[in-house]
Protein backbone atom coordinates (compact mmCIF):
# COMPACT_ATOMS: atom_id res chain seq x y z
CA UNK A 1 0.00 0.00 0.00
CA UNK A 2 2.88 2.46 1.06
CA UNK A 3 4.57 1.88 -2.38
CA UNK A 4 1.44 2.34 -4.38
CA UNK A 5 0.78 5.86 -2.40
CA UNK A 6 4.43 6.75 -2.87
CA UNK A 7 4.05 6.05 -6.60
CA UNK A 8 6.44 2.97 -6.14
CA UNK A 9 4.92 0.16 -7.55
CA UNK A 10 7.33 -3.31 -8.47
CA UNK A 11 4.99 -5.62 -9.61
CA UNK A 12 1.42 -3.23 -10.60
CA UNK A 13 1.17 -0.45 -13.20
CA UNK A 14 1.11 1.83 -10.61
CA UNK A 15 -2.73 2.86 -10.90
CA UNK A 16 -4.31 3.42 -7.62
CA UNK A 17 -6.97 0.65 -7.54
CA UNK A 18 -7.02 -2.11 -5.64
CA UNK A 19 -6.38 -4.10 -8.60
CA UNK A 20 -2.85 -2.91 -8.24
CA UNK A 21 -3.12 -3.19 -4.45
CA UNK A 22 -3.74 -6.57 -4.76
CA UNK A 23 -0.63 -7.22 -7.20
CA UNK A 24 1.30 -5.47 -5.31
CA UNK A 25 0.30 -7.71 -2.11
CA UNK A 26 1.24 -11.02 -4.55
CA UNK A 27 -2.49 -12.22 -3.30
CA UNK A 28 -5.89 -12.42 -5.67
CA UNK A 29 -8.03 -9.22 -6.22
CA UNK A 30 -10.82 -11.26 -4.84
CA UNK A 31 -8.85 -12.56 -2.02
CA UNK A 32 -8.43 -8.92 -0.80
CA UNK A 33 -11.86 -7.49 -1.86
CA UNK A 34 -13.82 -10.39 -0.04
CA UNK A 35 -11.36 -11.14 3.21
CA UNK A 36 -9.71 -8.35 3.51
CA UNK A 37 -12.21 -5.88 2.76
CA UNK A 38 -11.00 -3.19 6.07
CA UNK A 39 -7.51 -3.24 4.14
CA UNK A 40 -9.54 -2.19 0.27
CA UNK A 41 -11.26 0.33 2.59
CA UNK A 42 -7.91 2.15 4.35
CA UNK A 43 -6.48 2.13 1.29
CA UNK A 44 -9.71 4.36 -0.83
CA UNK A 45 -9.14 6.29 2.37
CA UNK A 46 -5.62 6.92 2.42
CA UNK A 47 -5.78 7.37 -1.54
CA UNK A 48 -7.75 10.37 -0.78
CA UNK A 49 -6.34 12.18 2.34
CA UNK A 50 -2.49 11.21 1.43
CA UNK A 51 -2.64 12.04 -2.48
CA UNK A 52 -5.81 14.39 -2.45
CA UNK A 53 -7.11 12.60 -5.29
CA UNK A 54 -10.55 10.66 -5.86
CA UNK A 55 -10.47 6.80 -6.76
CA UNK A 56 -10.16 6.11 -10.07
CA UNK A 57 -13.39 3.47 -9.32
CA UNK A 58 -14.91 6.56 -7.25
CA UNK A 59 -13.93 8.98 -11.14
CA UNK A 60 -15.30 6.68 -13.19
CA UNK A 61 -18.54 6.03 -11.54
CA UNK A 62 -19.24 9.80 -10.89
CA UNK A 63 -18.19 10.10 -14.74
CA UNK A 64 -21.00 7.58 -15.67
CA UNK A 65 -23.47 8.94 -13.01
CA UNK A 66 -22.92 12.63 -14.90
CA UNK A 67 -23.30 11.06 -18.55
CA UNK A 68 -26.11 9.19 -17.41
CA UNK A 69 -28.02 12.04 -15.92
CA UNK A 70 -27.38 14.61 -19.35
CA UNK A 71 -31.15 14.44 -20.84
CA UNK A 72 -31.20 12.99 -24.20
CA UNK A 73 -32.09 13.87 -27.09
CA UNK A 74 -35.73 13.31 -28.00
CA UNK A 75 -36.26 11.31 -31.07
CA UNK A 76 -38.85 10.75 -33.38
CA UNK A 77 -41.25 7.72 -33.50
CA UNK A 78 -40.47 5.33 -36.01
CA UNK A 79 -43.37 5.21 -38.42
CA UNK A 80 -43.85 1.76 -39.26
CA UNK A 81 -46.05 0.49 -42.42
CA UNK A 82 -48.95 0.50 -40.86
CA UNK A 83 -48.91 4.11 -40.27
CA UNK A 84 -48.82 5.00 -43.74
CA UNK A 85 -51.64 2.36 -45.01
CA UNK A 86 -54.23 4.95 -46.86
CA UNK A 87 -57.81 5.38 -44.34
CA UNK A 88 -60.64 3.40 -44.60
């Protein structure tokens, strides 16, 4: 974890995810996100208090929350044949 924060990494590209955390560790990334799940926490925590940054997981999901929530463009109905049959 200290190596990650202090942009260190040996065996991870480096990112600060726990991805990396867990490559760094030598141990599964399921492995740390199911029994060591205080560890995935202190590290989101010190990500943001030691290296004032958000979580890349944390950026991403905000990034999709904000594209989600821009309204969309309103589109046309498709007219299908039936729609154009002449009236009785």
């Amino acid at each position: 974890m200290n190596r990650l924060l202090a942009g260190q990494a040996t065996t991870s590209n480096g990112s600060l995810t726990v991805v990396a955390l867990a490559a760094e560790a030598g141990v599964h990334r399921m492995a740390l996100l199911k029994r060591h799940a205080d560890l995935k926490i202190e590290f989101y925590e010190r990500v943001r208090n030691e290296t004032q940054q958000m979580p890349e997981v944390e950026r991403r999901l905000r990034d999709t929350v904000i594209k989600l929530r821009k309204p969309s463009p309103i589109r046309e109905p498709r007219s299908t044949s039936s729609d154009s049959s002449s009236p009785d």
